[in-house]
PDB file of N, CA and C in Angstrom:
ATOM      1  N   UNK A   1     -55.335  57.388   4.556  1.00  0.00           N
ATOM      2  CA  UNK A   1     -53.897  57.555   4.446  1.00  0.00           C
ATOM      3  C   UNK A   1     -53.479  57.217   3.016  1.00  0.00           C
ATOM      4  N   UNK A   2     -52.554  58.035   2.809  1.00  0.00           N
ATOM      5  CA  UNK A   2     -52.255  57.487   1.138  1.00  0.00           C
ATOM      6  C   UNK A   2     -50.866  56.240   0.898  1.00  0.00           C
ATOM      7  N   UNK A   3     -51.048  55.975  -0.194  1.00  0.00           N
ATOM      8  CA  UNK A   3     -50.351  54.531  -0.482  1.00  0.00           C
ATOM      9  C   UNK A   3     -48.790  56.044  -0.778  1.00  0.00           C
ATOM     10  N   UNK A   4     -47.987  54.675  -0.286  1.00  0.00           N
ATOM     11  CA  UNK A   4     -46.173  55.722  -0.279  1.00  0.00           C
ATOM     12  C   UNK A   4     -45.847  53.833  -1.097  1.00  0.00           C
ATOM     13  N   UNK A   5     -45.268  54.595  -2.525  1.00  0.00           N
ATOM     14  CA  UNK A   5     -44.605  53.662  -3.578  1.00  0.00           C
ATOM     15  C   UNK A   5     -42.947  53.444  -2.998  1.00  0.00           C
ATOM     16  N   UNK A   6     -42.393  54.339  -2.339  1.00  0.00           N
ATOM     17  CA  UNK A   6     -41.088  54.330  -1.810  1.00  0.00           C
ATOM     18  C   UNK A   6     -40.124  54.918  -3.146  1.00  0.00           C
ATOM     19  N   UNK A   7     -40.174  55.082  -4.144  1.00  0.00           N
ATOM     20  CA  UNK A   7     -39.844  55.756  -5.185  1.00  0.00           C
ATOM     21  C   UNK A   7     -38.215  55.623  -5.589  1.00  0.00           C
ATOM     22  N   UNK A   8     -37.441  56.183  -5.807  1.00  0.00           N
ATOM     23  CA  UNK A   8     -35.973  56.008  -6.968  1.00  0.00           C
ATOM     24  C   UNK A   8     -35.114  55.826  -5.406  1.00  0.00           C
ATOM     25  N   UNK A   9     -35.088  55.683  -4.228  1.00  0.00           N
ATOM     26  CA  UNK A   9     -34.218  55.391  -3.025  1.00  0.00           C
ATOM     27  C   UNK A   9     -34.150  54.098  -3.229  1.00  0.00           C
ATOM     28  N   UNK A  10     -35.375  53.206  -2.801  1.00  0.00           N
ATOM     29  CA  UNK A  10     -35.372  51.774  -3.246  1.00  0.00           C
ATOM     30  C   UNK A  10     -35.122  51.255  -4.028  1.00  0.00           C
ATOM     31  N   UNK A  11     -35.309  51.724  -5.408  1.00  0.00           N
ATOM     32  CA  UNK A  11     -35.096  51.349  -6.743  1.00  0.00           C
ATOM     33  C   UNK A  11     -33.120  51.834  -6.633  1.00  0.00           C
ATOM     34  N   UNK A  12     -32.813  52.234  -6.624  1.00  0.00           N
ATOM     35  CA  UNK A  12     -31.425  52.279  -6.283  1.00  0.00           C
ATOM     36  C   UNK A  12     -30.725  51.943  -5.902  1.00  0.00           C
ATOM     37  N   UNK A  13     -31.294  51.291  -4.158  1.00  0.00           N
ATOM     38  CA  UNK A  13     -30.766  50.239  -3.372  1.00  0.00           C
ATOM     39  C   UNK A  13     -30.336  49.167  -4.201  1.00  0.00           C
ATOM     40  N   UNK A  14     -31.383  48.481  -4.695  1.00  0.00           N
ATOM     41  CA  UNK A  14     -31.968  47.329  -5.352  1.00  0.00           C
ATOM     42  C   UNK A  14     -31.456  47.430  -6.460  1.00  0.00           C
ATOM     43  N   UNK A  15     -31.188  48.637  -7.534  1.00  0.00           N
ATOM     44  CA  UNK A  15     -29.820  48.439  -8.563  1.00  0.00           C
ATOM     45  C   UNK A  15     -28.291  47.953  -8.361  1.00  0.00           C
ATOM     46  N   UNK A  16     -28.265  48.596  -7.024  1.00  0.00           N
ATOM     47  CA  UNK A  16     -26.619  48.732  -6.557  1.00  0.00           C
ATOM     48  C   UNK A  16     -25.853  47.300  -6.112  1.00  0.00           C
ATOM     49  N   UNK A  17     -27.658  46.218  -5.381  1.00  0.00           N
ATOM     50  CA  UNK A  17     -27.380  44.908  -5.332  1.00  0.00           C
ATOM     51  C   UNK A  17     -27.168  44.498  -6.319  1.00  0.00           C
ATOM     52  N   UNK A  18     -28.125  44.443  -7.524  1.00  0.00           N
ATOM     53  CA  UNK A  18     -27.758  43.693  -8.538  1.00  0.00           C
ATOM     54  C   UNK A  18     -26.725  43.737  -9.084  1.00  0.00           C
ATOM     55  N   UNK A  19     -26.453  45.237  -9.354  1.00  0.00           N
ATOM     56  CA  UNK A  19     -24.761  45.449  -9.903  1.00  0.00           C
ATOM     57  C   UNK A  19     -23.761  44.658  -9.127  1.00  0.00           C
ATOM     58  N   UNK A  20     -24.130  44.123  -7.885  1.00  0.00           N
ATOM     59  CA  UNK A  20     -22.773  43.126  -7.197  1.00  0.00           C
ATOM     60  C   UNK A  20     -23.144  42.253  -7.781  1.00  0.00           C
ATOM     61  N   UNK A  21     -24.387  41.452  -7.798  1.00  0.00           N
ATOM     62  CA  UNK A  21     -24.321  40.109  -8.315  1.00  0.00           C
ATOM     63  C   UNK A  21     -24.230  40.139  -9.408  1.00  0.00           C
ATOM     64  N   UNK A  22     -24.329  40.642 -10.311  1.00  0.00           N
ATOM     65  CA  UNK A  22     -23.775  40.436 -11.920  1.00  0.00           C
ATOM     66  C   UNK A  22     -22.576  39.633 -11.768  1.00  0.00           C
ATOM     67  N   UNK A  23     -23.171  38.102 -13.013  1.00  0.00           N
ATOM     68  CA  UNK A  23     -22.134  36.762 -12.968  1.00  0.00           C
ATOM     69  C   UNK A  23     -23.291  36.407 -12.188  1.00  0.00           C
ATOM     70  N   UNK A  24     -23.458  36.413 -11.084  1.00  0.00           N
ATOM     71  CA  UNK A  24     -24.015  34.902 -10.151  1.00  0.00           C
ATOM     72  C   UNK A  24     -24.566  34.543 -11.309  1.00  0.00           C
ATOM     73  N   UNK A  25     -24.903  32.625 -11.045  1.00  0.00           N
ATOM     74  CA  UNK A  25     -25.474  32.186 -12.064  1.00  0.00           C
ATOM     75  C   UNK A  25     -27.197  32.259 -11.555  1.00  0.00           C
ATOM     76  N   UNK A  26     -28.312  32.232 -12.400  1.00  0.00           N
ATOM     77  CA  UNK A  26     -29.210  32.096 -12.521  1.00  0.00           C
ATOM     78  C   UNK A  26     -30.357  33.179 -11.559  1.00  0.00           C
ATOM     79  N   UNK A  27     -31.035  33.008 -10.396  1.00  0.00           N
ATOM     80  CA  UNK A  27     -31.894  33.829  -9.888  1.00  0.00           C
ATOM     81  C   UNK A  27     -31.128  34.568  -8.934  1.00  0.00           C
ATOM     82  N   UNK A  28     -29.850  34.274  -8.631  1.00  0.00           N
ATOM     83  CA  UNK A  28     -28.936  35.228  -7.571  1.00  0.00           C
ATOM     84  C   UNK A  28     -28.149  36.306  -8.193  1.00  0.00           C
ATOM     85  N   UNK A  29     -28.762  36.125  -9.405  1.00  0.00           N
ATOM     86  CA  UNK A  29     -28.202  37.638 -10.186  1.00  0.00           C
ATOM     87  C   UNK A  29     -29.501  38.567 -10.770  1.00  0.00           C
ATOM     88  N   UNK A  30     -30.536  38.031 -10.557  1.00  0.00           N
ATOM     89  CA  UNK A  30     -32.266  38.855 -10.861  1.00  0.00           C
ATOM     90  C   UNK A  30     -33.262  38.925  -9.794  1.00  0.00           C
ATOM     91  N   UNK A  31     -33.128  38.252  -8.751  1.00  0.00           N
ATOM     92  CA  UNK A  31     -33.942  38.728  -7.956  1.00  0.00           C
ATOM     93  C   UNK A  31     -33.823  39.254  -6.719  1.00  0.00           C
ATOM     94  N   UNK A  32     -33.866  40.275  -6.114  1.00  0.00           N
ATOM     95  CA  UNK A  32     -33.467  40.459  -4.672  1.00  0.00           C
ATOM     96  C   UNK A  32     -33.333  40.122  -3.525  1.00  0.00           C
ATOM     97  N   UNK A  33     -34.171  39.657  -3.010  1.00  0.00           N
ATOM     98  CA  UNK A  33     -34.280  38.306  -2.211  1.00  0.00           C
ATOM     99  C   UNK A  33     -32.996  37.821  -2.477  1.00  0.00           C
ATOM    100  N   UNK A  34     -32.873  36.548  -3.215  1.00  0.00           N
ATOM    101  CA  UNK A  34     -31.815  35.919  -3.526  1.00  0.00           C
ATOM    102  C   UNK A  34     -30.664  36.663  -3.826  1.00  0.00           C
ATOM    103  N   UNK A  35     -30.323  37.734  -4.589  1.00  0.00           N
ATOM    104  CA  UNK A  35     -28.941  38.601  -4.694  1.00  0.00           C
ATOM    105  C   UNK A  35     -28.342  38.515  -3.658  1.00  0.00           C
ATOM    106  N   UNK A  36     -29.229  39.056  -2.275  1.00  0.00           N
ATOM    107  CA  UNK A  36     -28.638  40.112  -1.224  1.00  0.00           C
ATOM    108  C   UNK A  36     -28.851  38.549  -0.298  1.00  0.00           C
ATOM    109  N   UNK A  37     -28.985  37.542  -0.616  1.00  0.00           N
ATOM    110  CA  UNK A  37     -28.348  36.647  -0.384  1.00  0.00           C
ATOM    111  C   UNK A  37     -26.922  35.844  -0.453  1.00  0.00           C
ATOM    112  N   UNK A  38     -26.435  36.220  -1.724  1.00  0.00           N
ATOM    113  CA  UNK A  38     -26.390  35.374  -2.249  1.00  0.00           C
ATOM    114  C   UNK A  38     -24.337  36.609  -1.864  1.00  0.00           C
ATOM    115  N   UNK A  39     -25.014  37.983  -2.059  1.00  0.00           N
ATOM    116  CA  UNK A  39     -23.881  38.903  -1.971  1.00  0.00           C
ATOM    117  C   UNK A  39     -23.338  39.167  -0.048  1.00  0.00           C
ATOM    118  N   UNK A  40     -24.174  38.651   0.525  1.00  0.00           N
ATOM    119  CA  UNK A  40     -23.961  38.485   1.940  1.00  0.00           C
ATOM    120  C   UNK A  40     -22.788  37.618   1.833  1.00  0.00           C
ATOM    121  N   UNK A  41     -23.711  36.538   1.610  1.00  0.00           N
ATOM    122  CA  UNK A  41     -22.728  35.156   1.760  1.00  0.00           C
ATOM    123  C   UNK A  41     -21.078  35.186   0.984  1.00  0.00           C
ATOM    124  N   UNK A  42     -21.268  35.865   0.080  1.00  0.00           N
ATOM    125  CA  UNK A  42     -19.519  36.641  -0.797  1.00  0.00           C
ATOM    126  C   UNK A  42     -19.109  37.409   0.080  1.00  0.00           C
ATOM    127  N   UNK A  43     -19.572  38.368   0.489  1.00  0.00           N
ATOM    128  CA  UNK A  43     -18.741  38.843   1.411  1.00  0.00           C
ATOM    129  C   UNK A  43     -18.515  38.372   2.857  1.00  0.00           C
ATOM    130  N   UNK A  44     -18.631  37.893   3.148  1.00  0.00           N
ATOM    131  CA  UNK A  44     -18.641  36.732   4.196  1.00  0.00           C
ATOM    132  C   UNK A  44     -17.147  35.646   4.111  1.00  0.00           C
ATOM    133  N   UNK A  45     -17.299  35.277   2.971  1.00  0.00           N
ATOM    134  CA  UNK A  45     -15.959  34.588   2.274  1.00  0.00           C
ATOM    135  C   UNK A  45     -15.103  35.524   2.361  1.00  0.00           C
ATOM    136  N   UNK A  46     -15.233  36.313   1.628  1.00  0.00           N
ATOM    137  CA  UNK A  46     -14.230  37.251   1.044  1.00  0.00           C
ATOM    138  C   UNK A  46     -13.344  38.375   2.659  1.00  0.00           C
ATOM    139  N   UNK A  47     -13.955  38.363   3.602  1.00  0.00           N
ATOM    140  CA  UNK A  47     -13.904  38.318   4.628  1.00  0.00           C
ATOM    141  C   UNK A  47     -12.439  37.681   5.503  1.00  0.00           C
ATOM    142  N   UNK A  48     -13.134  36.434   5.736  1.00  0.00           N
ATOM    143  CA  UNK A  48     -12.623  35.107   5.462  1.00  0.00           C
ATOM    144  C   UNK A  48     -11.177  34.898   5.088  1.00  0.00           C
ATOM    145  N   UNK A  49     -11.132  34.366   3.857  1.00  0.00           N
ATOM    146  CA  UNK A  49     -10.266  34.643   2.795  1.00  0.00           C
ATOM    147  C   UNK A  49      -9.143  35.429   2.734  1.00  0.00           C
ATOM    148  N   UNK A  50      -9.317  36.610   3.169  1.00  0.00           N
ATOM    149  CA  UNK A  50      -8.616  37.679   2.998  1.00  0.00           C
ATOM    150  C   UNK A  50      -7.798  37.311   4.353  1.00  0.00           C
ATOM    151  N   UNK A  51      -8.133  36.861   5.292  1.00  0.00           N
ATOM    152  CA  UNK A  51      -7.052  36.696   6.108  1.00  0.00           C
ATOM    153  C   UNK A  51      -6.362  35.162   6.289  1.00  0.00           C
ATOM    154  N   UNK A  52      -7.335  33.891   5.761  1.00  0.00           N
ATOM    155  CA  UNK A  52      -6.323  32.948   5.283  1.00  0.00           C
ATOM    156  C   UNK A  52      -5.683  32.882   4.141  1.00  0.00           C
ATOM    157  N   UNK A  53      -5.713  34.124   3.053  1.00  0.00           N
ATOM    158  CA  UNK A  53      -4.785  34.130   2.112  1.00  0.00           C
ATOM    159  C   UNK A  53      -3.389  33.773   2.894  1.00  0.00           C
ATOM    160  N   UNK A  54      -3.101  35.110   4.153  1.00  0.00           N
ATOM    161  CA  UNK A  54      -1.900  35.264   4.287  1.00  0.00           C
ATOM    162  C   UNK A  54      -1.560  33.943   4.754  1.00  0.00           C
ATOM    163  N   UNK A  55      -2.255  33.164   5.879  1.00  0.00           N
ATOM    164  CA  UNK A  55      -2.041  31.704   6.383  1.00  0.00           C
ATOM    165  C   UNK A  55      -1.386  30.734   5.587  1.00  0.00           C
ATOM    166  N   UNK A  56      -2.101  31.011   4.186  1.00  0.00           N
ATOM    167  CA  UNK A  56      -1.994  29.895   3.039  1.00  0.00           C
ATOM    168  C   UNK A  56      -0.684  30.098   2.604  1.00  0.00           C
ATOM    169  N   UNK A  57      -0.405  31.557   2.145  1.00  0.00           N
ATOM    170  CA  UNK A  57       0.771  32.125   1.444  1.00  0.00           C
ATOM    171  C   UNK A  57       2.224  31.832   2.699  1.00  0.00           C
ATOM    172  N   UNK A  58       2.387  31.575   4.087  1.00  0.00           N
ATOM    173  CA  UNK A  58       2.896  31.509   5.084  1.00  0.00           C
ATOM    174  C   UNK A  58       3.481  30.178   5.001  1.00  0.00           C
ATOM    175  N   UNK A  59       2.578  29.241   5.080  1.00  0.00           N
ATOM    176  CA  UNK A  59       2.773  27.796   4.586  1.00  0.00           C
ATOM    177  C   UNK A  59       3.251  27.838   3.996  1.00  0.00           C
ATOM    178  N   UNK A  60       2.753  27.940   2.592  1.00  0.00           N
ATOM    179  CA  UNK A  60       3.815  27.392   1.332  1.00  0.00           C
ATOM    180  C   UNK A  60       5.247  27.985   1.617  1.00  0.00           C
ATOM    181  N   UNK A  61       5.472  29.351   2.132  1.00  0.00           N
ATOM    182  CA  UNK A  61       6.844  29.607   2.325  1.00  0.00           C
ATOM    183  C   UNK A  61       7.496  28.926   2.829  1.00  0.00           C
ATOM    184  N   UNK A  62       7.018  27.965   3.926  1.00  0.00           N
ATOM    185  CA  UNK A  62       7.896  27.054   5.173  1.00  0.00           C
ATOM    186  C   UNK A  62       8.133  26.114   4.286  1.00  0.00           C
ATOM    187  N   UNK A  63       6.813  25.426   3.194  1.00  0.00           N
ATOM    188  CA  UNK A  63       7.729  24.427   2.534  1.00  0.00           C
ATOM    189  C   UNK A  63       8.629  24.665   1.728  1.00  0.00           C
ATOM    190  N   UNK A  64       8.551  25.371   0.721  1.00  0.00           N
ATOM    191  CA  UNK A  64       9.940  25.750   0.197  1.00  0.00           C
ATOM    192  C   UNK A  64      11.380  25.914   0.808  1.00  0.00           C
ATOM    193  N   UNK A  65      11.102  26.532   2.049  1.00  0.00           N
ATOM    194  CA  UNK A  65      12.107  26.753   2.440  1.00  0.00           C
ATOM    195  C   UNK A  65      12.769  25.485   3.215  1.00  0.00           C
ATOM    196  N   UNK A  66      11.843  24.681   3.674  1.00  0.00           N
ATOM    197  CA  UNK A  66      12.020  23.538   3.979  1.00  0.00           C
ATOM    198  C   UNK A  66      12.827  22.682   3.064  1.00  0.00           C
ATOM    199  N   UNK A  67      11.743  22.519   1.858  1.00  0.00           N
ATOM    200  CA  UNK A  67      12.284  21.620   0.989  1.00  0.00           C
ATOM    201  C   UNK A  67      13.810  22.084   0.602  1.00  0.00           C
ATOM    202  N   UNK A  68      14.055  23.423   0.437  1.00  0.00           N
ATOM    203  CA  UNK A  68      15.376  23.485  -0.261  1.00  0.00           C
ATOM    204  C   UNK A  68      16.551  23.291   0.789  1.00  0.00           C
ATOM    205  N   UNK A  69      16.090  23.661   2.281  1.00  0.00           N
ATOM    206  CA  UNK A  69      17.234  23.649   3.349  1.00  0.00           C
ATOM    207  C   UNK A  69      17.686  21.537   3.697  1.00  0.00           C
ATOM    208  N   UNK A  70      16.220  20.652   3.295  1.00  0.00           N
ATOM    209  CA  UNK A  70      16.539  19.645   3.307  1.00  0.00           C
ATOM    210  C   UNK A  70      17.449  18.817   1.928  1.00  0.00           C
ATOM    211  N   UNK A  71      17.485  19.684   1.089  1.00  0.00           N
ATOM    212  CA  UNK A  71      18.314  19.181  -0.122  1.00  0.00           C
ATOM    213  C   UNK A  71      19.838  19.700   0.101  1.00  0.00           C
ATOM    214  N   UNK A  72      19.731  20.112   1.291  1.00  0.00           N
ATOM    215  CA  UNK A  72      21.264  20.744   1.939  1.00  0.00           C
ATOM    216  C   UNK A  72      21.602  19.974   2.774  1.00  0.00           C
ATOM    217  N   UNK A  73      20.660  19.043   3.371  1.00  0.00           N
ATOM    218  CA  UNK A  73      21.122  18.035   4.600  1.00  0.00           C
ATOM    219  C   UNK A  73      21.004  19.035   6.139  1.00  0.00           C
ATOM    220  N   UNK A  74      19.699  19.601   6.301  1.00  0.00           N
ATOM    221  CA  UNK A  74      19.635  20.530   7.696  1.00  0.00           C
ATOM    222  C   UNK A  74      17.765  20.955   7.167  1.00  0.00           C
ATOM    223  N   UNK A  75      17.458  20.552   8.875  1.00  0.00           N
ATOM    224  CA  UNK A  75      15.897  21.026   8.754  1.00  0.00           C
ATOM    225  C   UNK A  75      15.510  22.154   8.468  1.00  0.00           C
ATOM    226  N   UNK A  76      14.341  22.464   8.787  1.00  0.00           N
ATOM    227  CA  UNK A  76      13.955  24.300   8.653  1.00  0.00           C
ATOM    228  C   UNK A  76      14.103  24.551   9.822  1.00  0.00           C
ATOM    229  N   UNK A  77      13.597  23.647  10.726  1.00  0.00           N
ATOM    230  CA  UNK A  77      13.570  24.388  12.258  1.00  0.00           C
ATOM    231  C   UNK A  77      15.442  24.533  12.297  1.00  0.00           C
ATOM    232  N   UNK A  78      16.236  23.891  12.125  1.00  0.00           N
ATOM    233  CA  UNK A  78      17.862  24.712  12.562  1.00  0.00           C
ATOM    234  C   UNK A  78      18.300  25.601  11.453  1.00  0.00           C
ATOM    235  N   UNK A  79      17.675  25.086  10.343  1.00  0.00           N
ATOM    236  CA  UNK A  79      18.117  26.274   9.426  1.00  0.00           C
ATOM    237  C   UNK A  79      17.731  28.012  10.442  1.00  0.00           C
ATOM    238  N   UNK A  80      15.995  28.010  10.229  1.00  0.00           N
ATOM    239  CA  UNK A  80      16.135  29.358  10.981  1.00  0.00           C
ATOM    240  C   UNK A  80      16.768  29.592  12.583  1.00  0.00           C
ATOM    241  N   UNK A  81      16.763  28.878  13.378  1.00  0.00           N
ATOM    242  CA  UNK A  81      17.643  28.873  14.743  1.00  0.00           C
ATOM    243  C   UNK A  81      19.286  29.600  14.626  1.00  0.00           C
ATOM    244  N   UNK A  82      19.841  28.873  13.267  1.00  0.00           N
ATOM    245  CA  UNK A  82      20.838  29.375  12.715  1.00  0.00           C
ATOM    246  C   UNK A  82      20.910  30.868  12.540  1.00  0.00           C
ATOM    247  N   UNK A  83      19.616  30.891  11.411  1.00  0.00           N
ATOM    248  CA  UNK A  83      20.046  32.272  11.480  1.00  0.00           C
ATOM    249  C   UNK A  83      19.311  33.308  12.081  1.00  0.00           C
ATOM    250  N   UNK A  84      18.833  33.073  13.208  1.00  0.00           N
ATOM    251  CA  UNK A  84      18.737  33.807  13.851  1.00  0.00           C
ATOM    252  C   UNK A  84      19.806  34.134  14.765  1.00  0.00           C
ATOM    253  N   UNK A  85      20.656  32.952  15.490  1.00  0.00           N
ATOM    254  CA  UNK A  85      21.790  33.036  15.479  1.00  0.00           C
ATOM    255  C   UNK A  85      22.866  34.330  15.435  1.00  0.00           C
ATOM    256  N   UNK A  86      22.636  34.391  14.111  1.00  0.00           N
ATOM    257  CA  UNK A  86      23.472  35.260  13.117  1.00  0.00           C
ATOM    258  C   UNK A  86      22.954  36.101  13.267  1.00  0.00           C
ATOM    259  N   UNK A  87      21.941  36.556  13.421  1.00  0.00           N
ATOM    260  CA  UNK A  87      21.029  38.027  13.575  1.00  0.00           C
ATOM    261  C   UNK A  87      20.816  38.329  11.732  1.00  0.00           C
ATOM    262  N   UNK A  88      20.637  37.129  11.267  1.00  0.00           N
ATOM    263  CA  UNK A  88      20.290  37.571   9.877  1.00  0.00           C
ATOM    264  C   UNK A  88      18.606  37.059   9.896  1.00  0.00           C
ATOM    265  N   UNK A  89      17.760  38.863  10.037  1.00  0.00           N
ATOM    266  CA  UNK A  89      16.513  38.749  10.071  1.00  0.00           C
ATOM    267  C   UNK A  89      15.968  39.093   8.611  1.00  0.00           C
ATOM    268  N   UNK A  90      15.670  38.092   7.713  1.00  0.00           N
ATOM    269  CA  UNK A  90      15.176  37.866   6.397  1.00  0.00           C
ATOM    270  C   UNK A  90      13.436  37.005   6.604  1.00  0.00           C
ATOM    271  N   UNK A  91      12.691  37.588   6.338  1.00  0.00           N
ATOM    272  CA  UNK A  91      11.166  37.219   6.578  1.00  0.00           C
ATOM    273  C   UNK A  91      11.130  35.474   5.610  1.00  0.00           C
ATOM    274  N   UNK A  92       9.973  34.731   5.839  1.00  0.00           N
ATOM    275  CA  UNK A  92      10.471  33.470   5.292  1.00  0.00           C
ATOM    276  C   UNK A  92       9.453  34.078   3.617  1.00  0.00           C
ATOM    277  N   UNK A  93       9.139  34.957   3.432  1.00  0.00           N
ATOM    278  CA  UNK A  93       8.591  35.018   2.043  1.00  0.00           C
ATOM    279  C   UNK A  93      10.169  35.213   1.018  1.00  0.00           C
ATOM    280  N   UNK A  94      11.051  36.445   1.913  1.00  0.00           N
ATOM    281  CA  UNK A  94      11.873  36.437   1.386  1.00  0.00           C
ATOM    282  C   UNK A  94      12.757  35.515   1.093  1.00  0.00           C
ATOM    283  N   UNK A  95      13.276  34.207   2.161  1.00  0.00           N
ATOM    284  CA  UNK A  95      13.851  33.353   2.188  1.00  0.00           C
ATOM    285  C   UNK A  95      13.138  31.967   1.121  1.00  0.00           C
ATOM    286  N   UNK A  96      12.134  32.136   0.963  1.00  0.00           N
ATOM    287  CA  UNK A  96      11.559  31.122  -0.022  1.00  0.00           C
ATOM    288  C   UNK A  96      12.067  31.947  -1.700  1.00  0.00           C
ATOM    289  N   UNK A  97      11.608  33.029  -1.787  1.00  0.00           N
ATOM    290  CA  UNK A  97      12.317  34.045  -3.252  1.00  0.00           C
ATOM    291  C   UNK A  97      13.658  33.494  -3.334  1.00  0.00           C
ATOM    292  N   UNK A  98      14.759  33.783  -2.321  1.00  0.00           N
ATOM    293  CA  UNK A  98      16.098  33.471  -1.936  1.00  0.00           C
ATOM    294  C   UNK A  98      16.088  31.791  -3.058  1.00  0.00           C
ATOM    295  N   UNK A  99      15.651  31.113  -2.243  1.00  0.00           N
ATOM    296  CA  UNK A  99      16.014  29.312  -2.190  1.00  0.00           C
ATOM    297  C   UNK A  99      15.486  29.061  -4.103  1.00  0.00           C
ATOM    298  N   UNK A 100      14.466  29.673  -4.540  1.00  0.00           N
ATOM    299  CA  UNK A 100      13.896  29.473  -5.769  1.00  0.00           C
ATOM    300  C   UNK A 100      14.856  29.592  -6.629  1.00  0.00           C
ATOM    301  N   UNK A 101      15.000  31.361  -6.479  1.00  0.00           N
ATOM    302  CA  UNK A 101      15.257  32.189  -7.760  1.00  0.00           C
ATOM    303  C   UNK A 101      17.245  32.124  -7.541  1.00  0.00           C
ATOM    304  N   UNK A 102      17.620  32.166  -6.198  1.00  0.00           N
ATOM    305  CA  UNK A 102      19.199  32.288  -6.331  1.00  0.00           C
ATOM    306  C   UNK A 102      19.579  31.102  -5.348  1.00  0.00           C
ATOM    307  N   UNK A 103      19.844  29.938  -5.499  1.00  0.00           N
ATOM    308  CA  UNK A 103      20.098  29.085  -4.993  1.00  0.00           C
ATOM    309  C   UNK A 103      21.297  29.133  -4.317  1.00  0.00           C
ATOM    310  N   UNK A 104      22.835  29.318  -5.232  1.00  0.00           N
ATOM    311  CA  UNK A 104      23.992  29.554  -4.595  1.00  0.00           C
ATOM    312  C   UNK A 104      23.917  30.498  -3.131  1.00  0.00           C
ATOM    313  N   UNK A 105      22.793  31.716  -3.832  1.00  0.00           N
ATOM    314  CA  UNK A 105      23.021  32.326  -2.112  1.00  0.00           C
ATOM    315  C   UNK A 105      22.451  31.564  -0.865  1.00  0.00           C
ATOM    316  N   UNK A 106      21.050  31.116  -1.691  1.00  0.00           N
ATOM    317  CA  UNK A 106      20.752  30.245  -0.138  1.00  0.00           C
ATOM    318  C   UNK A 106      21.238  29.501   0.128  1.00  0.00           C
ATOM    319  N   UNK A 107      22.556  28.834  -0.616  1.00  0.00           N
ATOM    320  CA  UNK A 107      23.012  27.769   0.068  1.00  0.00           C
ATOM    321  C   UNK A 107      24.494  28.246   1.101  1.00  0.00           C
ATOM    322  N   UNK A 108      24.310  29.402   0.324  1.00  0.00           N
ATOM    323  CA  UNK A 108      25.693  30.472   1.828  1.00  0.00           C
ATOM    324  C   UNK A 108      24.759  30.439   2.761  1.00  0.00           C
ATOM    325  N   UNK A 109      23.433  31.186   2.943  1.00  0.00           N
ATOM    326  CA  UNK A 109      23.005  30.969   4.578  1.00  0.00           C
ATOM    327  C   UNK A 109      22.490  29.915   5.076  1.00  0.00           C
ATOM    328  N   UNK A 110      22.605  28.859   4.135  1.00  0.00           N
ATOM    329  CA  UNK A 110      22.677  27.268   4.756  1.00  0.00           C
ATOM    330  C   UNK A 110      23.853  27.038   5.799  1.00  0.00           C
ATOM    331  N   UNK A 111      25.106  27.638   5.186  1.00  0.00           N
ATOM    332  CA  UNK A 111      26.272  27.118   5.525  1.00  0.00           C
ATOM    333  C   UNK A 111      26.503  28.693   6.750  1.00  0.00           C
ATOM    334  N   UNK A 112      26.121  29.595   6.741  1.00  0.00           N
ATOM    335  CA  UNK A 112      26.457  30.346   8.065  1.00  0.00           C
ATOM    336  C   UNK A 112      25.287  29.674   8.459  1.00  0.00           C
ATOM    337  N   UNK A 113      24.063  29.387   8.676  1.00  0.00           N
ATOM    338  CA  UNK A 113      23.212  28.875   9.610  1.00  0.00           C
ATOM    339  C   UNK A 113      23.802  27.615  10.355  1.00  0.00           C
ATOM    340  N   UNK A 114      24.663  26.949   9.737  1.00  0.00           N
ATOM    341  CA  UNK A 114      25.159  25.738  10.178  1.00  0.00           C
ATOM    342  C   UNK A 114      26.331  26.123  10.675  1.00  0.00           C
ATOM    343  N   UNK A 115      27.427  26.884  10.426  1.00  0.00           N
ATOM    344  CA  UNK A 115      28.426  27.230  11.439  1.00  0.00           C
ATOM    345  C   UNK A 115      27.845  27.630  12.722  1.00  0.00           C
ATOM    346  N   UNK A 116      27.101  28.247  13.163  1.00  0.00           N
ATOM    347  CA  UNK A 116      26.520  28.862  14.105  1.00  0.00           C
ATOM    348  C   UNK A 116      25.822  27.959  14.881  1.00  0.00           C
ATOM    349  N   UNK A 117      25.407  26.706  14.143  1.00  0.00           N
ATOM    350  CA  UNK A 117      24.602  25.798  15.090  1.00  0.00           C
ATOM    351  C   UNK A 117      25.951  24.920  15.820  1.00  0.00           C
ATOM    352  N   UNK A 118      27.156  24.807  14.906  1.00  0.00           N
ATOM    353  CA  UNK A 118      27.773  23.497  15.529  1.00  0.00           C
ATOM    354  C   UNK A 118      28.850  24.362  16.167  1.00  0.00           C
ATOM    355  N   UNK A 119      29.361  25.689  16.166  1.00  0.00           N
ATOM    356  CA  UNK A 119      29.732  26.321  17.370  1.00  0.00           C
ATOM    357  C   UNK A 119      29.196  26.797  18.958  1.00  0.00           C
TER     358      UNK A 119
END
């Protein structure tokens, strides 16, 4: 039977890994074995990641919005109760933009969130 080298398919494979690991530091960017290790385990994270970005990015909105509705004297939990209330449906990414960048306005739907709670 004759010897089969496996020829430019493999050798291709085995480029296309390395081209991901380019950067890893040291043998997880030259040897295969280790690459397609090393590029598993990245995408694996990256995986991951990609859906506790939004988790992470979710959080921080509540505190902001927190923090600025408590420098008003009213929690987050009645702030939004309020305005839902009101039927003012503003997502909390938007409502954190709101509290940062234009304060005077968030502090109007401070104050309709709070009419609405003590009626």
């Amino acid at each position: 039977m004759s010897r089969v080298k496996r020829g430019y398919k493999a050798r291709r494979r085995r480029k296309k890994l390395i081209k991901h690991a380019k950067g890893y530091y040291g043998l997880k960017s030259k040897i295969i074995r280790r690459a397609t290790e090393a590029i598993r385990k990245a995408w694996v994270y990256m995986y991951r990641d990609r859906r506790n970005r939004k988790r992470d990015f979710r959080s921080l909105w509540i505190a902001r919005i927190s923090a600025a509705t408590r420098q008003n004297g009213l929690n987050y939990s009645r702030f939004m109760k309020g305005l839902k209330d009101n039927k003012i449906a503003l997502d909390r990414k938007i409502l954190s933009d709101i509290a940062i960048r234009e304060p005077q306005d968030f502090l109007r739907l401070i104050e309709l969130a709070r009419s609405s709670l003590s009626s």
